[in-house]
C-alpha atoms as a PDB file:
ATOM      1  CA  UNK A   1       7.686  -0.859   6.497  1.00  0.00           C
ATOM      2  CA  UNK A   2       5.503   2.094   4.611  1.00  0.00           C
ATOM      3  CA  UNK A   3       1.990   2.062   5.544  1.00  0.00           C
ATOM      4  CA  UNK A   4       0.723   0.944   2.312  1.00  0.00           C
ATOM      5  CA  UNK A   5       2.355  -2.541   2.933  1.00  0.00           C
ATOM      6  CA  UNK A   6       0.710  -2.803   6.745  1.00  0.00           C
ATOM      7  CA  UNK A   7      -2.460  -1.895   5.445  1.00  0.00           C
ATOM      8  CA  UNK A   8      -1.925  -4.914   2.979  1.00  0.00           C
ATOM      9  CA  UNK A   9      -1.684  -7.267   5.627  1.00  0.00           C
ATOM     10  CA  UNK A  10      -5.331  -8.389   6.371  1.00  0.00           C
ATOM     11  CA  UNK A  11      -5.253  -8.782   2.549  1.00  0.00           C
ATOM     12  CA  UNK A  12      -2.651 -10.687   2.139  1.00  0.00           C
ATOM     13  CA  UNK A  13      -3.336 -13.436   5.311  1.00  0.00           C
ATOM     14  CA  UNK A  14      -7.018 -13.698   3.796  1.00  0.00           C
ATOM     15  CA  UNK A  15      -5.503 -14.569   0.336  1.00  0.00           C
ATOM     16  CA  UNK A  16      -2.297 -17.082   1.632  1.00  0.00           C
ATOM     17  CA  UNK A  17      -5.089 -18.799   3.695  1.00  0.00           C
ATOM     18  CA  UNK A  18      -7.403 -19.316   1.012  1.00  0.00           C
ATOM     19  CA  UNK A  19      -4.573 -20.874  -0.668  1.00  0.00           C
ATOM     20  CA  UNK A  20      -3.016 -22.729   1.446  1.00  0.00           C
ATOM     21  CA  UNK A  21      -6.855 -23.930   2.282  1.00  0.00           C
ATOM     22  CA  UNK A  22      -7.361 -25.013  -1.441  1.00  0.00           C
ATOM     23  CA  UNK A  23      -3.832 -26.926  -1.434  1.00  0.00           C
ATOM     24  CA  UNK A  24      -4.027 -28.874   1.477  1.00  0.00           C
ATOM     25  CA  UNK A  25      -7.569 -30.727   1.873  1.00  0.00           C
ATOM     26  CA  UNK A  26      -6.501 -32.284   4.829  1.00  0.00           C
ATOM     27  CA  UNK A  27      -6.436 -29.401   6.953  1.00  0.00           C
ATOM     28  CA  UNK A  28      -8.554 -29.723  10.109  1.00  0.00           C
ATOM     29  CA  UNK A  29     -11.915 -27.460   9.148  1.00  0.00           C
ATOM     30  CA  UNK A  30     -12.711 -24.746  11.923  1.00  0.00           C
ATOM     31  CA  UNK A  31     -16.546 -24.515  12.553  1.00  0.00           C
ATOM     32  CA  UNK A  32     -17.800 -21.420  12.766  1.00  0.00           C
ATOM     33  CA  UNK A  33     -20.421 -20.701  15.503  1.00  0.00           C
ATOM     34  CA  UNK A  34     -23.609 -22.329  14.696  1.00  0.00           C
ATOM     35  CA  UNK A  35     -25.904 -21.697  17.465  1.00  0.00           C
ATOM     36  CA  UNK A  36     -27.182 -18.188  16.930  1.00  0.00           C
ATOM     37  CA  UNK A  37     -28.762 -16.113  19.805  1.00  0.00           C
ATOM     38  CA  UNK A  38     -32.200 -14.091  18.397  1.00  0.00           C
ATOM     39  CA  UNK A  39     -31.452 -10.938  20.096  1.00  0.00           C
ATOM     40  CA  UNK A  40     -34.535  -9.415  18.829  1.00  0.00           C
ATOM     41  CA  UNK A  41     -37.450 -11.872  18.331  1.00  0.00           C
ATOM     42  CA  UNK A  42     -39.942 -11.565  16.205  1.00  0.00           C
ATOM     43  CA  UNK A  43     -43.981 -12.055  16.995  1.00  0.00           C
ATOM     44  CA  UNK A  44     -45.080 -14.004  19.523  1.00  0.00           C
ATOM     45  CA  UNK A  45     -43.791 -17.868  21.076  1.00  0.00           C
ATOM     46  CA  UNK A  46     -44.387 -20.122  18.448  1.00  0.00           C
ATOM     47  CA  UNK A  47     -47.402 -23.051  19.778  1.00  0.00           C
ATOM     48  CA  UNK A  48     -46.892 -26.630  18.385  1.00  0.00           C
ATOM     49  CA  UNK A  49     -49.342 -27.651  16.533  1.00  0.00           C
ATOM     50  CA  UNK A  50     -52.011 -29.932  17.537  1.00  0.00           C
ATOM     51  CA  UNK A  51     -52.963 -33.034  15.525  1.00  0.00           C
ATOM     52  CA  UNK A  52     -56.874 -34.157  15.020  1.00  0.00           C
ATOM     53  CA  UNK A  53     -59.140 -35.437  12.943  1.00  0.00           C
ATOM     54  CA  UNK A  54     -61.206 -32.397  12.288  1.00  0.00           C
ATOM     55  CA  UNK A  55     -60.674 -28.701  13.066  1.00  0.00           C
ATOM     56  CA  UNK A  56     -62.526 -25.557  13.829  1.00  0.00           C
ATOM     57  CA  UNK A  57     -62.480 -21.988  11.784  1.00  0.00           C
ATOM     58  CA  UNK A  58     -61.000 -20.851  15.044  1.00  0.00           C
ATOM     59  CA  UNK A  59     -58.093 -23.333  15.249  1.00  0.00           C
ATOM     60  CA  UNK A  60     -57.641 -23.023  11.747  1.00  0.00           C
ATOM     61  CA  UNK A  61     -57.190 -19.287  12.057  1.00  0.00           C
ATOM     62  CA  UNK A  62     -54.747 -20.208  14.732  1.00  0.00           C
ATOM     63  CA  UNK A  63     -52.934 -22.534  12.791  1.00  0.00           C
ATOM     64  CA  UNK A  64     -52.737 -19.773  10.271  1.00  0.00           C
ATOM     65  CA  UNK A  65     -51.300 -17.204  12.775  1.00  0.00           C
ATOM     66  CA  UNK A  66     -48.854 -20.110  13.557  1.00  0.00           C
ATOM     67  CA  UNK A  67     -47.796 -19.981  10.215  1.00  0.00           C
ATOM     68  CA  UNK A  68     -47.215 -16.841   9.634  1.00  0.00           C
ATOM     69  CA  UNK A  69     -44.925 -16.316  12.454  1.00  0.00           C
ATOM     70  CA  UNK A  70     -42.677 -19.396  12.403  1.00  0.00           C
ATOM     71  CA  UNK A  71     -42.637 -17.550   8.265  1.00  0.00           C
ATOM     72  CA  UNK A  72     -41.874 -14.104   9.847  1.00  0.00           C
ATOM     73  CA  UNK A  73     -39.111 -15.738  11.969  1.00  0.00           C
ATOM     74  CA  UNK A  74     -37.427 -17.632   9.199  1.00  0.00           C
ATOM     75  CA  UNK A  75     -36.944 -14.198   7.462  1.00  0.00           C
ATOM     76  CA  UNK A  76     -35.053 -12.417  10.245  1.00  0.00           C
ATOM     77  CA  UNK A  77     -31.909 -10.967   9.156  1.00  0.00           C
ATOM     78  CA  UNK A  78     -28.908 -12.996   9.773  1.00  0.00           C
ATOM     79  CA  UNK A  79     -25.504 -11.287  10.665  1.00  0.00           C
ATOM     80  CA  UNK A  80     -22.652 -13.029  10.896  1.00  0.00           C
ATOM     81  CA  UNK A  81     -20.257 -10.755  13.053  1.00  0.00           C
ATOM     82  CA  UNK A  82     -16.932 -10.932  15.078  1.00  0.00           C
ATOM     83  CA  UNK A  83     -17.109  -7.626  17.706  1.00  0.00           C
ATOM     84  CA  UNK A  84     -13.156  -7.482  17.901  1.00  0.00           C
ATOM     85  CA  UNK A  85     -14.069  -6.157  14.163  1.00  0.00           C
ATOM     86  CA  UNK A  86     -14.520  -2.671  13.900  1.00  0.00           C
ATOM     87  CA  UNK A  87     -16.757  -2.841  10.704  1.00  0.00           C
ATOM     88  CA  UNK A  88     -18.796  -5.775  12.910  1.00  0.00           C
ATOM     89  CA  UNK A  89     -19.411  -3.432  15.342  1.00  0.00           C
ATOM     90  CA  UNK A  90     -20.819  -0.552  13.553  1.00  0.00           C
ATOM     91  CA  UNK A  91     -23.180  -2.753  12.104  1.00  0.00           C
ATOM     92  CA  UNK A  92     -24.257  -3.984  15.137  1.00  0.00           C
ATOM     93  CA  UNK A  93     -24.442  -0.744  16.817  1.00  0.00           C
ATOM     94  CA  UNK A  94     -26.494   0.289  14.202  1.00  0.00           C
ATOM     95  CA  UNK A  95     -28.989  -2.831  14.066  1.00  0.00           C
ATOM     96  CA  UNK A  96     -29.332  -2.441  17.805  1.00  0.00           C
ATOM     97  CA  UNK A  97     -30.071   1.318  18.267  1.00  0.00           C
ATOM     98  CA  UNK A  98     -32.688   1.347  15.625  1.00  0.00           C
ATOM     99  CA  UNK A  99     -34.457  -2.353  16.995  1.00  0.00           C
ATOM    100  CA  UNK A 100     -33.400  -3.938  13.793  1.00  0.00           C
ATOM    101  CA  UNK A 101     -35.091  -7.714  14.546  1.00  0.00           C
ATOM    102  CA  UNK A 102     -31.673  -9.789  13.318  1.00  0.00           C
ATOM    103  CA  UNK A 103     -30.106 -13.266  14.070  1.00  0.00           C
ATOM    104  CA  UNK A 104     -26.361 -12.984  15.605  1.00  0.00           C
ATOM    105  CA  UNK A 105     -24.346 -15.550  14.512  1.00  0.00           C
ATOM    106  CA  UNK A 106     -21.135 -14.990  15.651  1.00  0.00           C
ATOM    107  CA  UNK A 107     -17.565 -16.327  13.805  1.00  0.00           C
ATOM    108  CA  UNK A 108     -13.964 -15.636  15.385  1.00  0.00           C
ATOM    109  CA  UNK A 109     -11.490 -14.758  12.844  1.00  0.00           C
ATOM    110  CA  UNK A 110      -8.797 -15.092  15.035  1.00  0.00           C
ATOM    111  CA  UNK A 111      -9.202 -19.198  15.099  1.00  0.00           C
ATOM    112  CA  UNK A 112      -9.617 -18.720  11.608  1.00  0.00           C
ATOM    113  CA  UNK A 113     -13.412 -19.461  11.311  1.00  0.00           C
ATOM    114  CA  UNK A 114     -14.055 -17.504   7.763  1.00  0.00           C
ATOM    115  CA  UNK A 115     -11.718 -20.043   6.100  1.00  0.00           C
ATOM    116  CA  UNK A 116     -13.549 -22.816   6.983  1.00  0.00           C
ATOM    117  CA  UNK A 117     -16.111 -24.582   4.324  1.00  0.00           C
ATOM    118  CA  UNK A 118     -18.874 -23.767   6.251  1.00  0.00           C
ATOM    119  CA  UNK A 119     -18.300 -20.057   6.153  1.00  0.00           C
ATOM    120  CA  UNK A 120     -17.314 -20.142   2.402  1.00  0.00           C
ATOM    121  CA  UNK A 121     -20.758 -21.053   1.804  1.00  0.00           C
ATOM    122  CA  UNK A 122     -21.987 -17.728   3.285  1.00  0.00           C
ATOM    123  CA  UNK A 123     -19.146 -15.562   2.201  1.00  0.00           C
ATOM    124  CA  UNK A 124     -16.711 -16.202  -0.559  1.00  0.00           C
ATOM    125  CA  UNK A 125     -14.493 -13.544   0.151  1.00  0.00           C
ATOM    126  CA  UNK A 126     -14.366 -14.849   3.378  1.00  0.00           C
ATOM    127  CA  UNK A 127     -15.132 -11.702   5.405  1.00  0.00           C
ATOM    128  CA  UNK A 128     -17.469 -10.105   8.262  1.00  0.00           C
ATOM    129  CA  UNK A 129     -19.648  -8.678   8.799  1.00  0.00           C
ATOM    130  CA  UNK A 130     -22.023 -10.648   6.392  1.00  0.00           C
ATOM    131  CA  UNK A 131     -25.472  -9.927   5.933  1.00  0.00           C
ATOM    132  CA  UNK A 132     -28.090 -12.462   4.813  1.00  0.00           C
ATOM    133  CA  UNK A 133     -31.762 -11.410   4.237  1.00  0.00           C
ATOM    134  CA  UNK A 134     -33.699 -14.966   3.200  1.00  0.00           C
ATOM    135  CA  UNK A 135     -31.618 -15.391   0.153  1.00  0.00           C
ATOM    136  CA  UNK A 136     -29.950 -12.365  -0.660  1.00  0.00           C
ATOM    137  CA  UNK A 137     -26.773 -11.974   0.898  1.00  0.00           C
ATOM    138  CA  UNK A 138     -24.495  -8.921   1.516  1.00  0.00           C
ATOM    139  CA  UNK A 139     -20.696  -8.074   2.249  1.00  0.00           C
ATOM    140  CA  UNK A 140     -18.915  -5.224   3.064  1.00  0.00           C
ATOM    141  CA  UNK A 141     -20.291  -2.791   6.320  1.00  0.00           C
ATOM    142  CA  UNK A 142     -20.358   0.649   4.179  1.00  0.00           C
ATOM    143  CA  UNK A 143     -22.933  -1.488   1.900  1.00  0.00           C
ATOM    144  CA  UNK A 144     -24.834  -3.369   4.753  1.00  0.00           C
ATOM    145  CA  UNK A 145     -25.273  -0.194   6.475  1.00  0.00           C
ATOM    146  CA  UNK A 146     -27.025   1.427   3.669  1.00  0.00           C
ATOM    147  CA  UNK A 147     -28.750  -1.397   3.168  1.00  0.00           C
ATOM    148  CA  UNK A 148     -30.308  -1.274   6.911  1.00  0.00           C
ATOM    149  CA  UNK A 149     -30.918   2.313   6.737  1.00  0.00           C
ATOM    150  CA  UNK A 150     -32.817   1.581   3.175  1.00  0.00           C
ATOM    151  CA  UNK A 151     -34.929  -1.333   4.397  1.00  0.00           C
ATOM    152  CA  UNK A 152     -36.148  -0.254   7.666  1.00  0.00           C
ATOM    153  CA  UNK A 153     -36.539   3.490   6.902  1.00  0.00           C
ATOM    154  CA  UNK A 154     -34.385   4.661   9.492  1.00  0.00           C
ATOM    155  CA  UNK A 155     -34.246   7.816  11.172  1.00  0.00           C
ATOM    156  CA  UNK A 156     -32.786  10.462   8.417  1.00  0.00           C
ATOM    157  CA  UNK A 157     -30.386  11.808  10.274  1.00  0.00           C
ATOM    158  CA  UNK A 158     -28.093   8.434   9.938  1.00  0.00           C
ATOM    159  CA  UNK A 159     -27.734   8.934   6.134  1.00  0.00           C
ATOM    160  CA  UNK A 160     -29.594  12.515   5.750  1.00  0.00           C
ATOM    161  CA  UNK A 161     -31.260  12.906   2.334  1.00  0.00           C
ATOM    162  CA  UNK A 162     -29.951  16.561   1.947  1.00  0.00           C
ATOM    163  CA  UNK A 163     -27.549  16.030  -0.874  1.00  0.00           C
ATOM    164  CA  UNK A 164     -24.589  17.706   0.764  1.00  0.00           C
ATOM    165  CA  UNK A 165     -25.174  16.056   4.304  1.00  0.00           C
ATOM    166  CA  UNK A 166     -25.326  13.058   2.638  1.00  0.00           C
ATOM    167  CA  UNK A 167     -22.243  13.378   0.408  1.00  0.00           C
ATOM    168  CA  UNK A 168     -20.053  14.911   3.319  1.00  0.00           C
ATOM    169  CA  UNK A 169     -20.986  10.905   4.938  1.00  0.00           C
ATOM    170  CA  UNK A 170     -20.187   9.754   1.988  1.00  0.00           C
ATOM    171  CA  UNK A 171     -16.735  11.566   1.891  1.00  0.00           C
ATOM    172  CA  UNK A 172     -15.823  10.653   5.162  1.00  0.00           C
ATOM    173  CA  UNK A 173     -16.782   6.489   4.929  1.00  0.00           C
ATOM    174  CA  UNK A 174     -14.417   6.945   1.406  1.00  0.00           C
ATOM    175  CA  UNK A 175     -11.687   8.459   3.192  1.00  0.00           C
ATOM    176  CA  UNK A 176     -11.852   6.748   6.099  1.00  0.00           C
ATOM    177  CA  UNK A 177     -11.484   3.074   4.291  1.00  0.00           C
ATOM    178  CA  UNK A 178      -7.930   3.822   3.261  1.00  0.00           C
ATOM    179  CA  UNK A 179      -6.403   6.481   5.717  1.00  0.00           C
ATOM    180  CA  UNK A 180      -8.502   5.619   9.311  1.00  0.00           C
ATOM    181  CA  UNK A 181      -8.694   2.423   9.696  1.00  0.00           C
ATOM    182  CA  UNK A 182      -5.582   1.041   8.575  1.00  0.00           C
ATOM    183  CA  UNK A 183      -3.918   3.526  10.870  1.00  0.00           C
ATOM    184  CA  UNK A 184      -5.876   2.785  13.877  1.00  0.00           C
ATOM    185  CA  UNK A 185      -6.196  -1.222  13.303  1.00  0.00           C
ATOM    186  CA  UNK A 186      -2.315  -1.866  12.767  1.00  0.00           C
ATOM    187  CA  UNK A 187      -1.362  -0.837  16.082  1.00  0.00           C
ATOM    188  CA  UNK A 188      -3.413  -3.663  17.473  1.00  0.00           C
ATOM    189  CA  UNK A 189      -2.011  -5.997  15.321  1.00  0.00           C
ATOM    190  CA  UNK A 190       1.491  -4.703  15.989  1.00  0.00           C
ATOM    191  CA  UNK A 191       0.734  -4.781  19.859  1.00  0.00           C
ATOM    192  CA  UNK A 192      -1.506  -7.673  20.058  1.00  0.00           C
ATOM    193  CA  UNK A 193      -2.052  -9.787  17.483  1.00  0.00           C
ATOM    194  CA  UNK A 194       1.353 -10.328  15.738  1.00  0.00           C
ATOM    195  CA  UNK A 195       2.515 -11.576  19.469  1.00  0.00           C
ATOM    196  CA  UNK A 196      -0.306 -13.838  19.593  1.00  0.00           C
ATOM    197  CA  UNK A 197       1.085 -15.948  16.248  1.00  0.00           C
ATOM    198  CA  UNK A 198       4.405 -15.348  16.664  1.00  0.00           C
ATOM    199  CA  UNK A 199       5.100 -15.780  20.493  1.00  0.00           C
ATOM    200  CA  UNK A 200       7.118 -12.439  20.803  1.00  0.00           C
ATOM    201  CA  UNK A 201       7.046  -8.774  20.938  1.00  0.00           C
ATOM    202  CA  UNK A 202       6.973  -6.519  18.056  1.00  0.00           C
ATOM    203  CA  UNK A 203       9.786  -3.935  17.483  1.00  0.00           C
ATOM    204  CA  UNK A 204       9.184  -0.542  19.635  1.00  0.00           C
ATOM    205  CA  UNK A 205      10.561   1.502  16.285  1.00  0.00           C
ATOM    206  CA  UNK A 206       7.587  -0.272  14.526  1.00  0.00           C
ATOM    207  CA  UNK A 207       5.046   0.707  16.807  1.00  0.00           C
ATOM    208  CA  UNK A 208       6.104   4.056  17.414  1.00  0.00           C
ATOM    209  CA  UNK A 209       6.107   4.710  13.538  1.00  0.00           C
ATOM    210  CA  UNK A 210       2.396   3.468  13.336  1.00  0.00           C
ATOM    211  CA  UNK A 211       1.442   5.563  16.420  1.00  0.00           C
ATOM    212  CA  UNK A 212       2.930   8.894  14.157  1.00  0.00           C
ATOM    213  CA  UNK A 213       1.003   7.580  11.480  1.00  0.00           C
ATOM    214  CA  UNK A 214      -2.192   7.407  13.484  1.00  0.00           C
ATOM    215  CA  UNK A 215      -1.513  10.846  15.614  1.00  0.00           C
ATOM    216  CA  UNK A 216      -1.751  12.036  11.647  1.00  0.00           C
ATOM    217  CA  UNK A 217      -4.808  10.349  10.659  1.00  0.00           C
ATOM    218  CA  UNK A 218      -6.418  11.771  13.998  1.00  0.00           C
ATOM    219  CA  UNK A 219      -5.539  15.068  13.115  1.00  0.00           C
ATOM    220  CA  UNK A 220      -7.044  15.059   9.660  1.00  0.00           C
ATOM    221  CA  UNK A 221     -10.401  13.793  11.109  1.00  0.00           C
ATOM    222  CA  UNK A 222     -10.328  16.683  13.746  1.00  0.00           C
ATOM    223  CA  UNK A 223      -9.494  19.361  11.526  1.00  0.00           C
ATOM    224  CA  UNK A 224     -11.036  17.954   8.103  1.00  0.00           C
ATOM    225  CA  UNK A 225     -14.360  15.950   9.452  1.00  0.00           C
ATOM    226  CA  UNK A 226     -15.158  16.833  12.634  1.00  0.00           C
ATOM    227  CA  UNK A 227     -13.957  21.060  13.100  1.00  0.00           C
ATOM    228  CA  UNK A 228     -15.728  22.435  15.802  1.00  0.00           C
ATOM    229  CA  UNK A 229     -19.190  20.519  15.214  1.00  0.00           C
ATOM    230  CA  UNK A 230     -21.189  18.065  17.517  1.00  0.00           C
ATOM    231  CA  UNK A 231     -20.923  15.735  15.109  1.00  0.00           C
ATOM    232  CA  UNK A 232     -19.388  14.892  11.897  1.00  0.00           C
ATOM    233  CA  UNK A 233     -22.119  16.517   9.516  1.00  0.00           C
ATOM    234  CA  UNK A 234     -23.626  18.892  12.529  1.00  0.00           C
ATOM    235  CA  UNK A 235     -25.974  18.472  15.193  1.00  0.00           C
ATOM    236  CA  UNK A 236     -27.203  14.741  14.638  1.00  0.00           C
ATOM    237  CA  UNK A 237     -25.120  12.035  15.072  1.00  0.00           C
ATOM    238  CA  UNK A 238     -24.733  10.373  11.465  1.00  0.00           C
ATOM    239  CA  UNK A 239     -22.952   6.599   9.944  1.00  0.00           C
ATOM    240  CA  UNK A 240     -19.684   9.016   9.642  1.00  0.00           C
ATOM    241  CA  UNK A 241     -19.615   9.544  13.434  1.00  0.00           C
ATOM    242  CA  UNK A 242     -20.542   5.783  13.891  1.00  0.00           C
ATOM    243  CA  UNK A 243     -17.900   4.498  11.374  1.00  0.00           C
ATOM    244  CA  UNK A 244     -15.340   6.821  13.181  1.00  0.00           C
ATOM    245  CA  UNK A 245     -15.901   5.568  17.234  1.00  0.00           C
ATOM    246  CA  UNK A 246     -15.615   1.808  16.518  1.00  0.00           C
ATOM    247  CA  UNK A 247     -12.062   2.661  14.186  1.00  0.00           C
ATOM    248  CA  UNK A 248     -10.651   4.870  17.067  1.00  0.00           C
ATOM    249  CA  UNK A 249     -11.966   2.618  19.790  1.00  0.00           C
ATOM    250  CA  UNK A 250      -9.356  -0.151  18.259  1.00  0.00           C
ATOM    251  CA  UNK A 251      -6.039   1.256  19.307  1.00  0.00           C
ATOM    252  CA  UNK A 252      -7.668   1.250  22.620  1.00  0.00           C
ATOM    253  CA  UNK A 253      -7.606  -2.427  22.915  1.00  0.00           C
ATOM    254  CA  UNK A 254      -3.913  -2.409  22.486  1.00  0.00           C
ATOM    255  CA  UNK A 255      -3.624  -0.024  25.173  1.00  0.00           C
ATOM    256  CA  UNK A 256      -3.527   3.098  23.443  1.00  0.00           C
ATOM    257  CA  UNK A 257      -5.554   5.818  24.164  1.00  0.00           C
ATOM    258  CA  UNK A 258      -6.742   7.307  20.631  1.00  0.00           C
ATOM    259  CA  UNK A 259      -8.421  10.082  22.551  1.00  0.00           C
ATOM    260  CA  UNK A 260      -5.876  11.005  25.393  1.00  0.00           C
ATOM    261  CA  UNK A 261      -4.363  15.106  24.591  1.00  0.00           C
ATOM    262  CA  UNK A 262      -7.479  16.131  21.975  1.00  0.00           C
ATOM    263  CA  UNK A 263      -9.806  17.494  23.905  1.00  0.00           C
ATOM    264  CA  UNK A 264     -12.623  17.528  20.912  1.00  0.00           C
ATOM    265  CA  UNK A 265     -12.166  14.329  20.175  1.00  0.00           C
ATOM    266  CA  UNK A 266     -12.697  13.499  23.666  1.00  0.00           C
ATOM    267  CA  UNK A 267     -15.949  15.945  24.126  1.00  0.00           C
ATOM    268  CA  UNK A 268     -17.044  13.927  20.700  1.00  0.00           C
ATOM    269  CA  UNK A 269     -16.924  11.031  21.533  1.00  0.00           C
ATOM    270  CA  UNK A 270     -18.840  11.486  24.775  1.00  0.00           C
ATOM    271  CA  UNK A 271     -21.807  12.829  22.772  1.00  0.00           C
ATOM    272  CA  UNK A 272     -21.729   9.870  20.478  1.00  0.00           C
ATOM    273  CA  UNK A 273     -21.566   7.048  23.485  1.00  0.00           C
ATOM    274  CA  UNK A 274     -24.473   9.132  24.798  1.00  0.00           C
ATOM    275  CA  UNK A 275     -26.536   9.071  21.517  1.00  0.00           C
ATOM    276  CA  UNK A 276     -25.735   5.276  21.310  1.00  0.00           C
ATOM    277  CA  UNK A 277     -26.633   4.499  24.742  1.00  0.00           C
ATOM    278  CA  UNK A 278     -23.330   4.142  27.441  1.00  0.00           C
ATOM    279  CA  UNK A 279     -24.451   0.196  27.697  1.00  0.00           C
ATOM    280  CA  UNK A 280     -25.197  -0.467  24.155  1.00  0.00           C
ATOM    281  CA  UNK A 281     -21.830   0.623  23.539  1.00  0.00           C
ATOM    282  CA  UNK A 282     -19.966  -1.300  25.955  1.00  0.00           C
ATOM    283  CA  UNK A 283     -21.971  -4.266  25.002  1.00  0.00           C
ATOM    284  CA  UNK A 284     -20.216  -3.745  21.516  1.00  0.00           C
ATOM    285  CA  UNK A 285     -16.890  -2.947  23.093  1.00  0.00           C
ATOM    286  CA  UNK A 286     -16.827  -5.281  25.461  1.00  0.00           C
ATOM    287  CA  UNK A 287     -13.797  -8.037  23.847  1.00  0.00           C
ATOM    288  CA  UNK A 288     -12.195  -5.199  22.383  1.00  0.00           C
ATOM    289  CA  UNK A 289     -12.116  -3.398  25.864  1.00  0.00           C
ATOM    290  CA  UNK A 290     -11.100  -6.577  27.812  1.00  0.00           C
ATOM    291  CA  UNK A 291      -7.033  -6.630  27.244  1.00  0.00           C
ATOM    292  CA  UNK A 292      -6.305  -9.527  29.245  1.00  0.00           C
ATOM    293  CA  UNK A 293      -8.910 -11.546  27.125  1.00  0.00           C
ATOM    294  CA  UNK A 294      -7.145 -10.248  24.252  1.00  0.00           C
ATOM    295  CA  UNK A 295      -3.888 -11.404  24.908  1.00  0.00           C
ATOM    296  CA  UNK A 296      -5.397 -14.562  26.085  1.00  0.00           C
ATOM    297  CA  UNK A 297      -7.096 -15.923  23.110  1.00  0.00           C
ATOM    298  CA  UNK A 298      -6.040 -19.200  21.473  1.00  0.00           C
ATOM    299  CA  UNK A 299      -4.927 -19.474  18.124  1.00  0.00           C
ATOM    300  CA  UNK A 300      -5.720 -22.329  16.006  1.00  0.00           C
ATOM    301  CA  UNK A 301      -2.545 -24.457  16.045  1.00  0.00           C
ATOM    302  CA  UNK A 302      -2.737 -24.967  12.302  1.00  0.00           C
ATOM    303  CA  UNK A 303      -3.290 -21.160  11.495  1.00  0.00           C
ATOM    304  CA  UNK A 304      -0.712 -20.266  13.808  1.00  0.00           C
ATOM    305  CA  UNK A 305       2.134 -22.452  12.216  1.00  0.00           C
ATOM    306  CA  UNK A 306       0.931 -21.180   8.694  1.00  0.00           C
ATOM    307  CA  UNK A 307       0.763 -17.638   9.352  1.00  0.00           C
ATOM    308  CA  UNK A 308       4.066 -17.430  11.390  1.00  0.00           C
ATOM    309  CA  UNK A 309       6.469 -17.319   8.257  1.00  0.00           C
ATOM    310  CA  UNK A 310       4.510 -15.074   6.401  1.00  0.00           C
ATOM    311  CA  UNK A 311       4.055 -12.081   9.253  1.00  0.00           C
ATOM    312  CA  UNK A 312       7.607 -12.626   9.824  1.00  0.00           C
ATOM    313  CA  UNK A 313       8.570 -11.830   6.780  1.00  0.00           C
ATOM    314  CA  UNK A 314       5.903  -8.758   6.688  1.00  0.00           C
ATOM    315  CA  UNK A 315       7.839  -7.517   9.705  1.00  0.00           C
ATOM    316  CA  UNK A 316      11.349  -7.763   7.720  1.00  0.00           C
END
C-alpha cells in the first residue's frame, strides 16, 4: 500500500461513517462528553442572588458584578478535544502555556463520538479539535492556533511577526500536514488501532514499510527544519516546534521510539519539553504515553462491525 492511500485512511472512515450514519437512522447515537471541566476559571465564585422587596445601591452594584461574571463565564472558549489527537494536543499545549481561560470538553473518536448528532451540531466535518468562541466556531488546529495567538496577543515568538520567521512556520505547518503526520500517525494505526477493530495483528512487511517511510520524514525535518538550531526558526521555541513534538510523540504510543539514534532530535526535544513545562507536557501525553490503556480501549460495537470490512480491505 503507497503512502498516499494510508494517509487516506482517516479520510475515508470519516466519510463511510457519515454515510453509513445518514443511511441507517437506527443506529445507536454515541454521546459525546457533556460535562466539561473549566480548567481555567474565570473571575470570581459566582453568589446566588438574593430575592427582596427593595434593594440598596450597594447590592445593586453587587448584583451588577454578579452579572458580569456569570456573562464573562458564558464566553469562555470552548474546546472540544481528544488528547490521543496530535492536532488536540498542540492546541491544548498551547491554550495551557499561555493561561488561555477555555472550557475542555472532551469527545473520544475512537467510540466514534464525532459521528454522533450531538457533535454534528458543533462540527460538520465531524473533526477535533473544535473551537467555539460564543458563537463563532472554528475547525482545523493550524487555524485555531492562529486564532489563539491573534486573540490573546501572545508572546511573538510563537508566530514571530518578522516576515521570514513567520513564513519559515508557515513552511513547516504546510509541509508538515502532508509528509509528517501521516508518516508518524499510521504506525499507530498499523500497531494499535487497526488491531483494536479488527481483533488481529497487522502484517510486519506493513509496518516496517511505514517505519522507512517515517525514518524519511524524520530526516527531512532534521536536515530541512530543524539543522543545527535550538529550535525550528532559532532560539525561541515557535508553533513549528510545537506542531512537530505532539506528531513525533505519536509513534511513541505504538512503541516506537521516533527519537531513539538522532541525537538532535533528541537534544530538541528536551529543550522544547523544558519550554513547555516537563508536567504540562505529560499532562498532554498522558493516554498517548499509557500503552496498556491504549490497547485496552473499547470500541463501540456498532463502529467496530462497520469499520472492519472497510480497513480490511485498506490492508489488501
Amino acid at each position: 500500500m503507497g503512502t498516499e492511500e494510508m494517509d487516506g485512511w482517516a479520510e475515508q472512515i470519516h466519510g463511510e461513517m457519515d454515510r453509513r450514519e445518514r443511511c441507517d437512522a437506527a443506529r445507536p447515537s454515541v454521546r459525546p462528553s457533556v460535562c466539561p471541566s473549566i480548567l481555567h476559571p474565570i473571575g470570581p465564585p459566582l453568589v446566588p442572588s438574593q430575592s427582596g422587596h427593595s434593594e440598596s445601591v450597594a447590592g445593586r452594584q453587587g448584583s451588577q458584578r454578579r452579572g458580569a461574571a456569570r456573562d464573562s463565564l458564558a464566553m469562555v472558549l470552548e474546546l472540544y478535544l481528544d488528547l490521543l489527537s496530535q492536532p488536540c494536543r498542540a492546541v491544548y499545549l498551547f491554550a495551557k502555556k499561555n493561561n488561555i481561560p477555555f472550557m475542555m470538553k472532551s469527545i473520544e473518536m475512537l467510540k466514534g463520538q464525532v459521528f454522533s448528532e450531538e457533535f454534528n451540531k458543533i462540527n460538520i466535518l465531524r473533526k477535533v479539535p473544535v473551537l467555539k468562541d460564543g458563537d463563532f466556531t472554528l475547525e482545523e488546529s493550524t487555524a485555531i492556533l492562529l486564532y489563539l495567538t491573534r486573540k490573546y496577543n501572545t508572546p511573538s515568538h510563537w508566530y514571530p511577526p518578522d516576515m521570514k520567521k513567520r513564513a519559515r512556520v508557515d513552511e513547516f505547518l504546510a509541509w508538515q500536514h502532508s509528509n509528517l503526520r501521516p508518516c508518524a500517525s499510521k504506525i499507530l494505526w498499523l500497531r494499535v488501532v487497526i488491531p483494536l477493530f479488527l481483533g488481529q495483528q497487522v502484517p510486519s512487511e506493513k509496518v516496517q514499510d511505514a517505519l522507512e517511510e517515517l525514518n524519511i520524514a524524520l530526516q527531512k525535518l532534521e536536515e530541512k527544519f530543524l539543522q543545527d538550531r535550538p529550535f525550528m526558526i532559532g532560539n525561541e521555541i515557535s508553533l513549528a516546534d510545537l506542531v512537530a513534538v505532539v506528531e513525533l510523540m505519536q509513534p511513541v504510543g505504538a512503541g516506537w521510539d521516533s527519537f531513539e539514534g538522532r541525537p538532535r532530535l533528541q537534544e530538541w526535544r528536551k529543550r522544547v519539553e523544558l519550554t513547555l513545562g516537563k508536567e504540562l507536557f505529560l499532562e498532554a501525553h498522558g493516554r498517548i504515553l499509557n500503552a496498556q490503556e491504549l490497547r485496552n480501549i473499547a470500541i463501540d460495537p456498532p463502529l467496530k462491525a462497520q469499520m472492519k470490512p472497510m480497513l480490511l480491505k485498506m490492508l489488501k
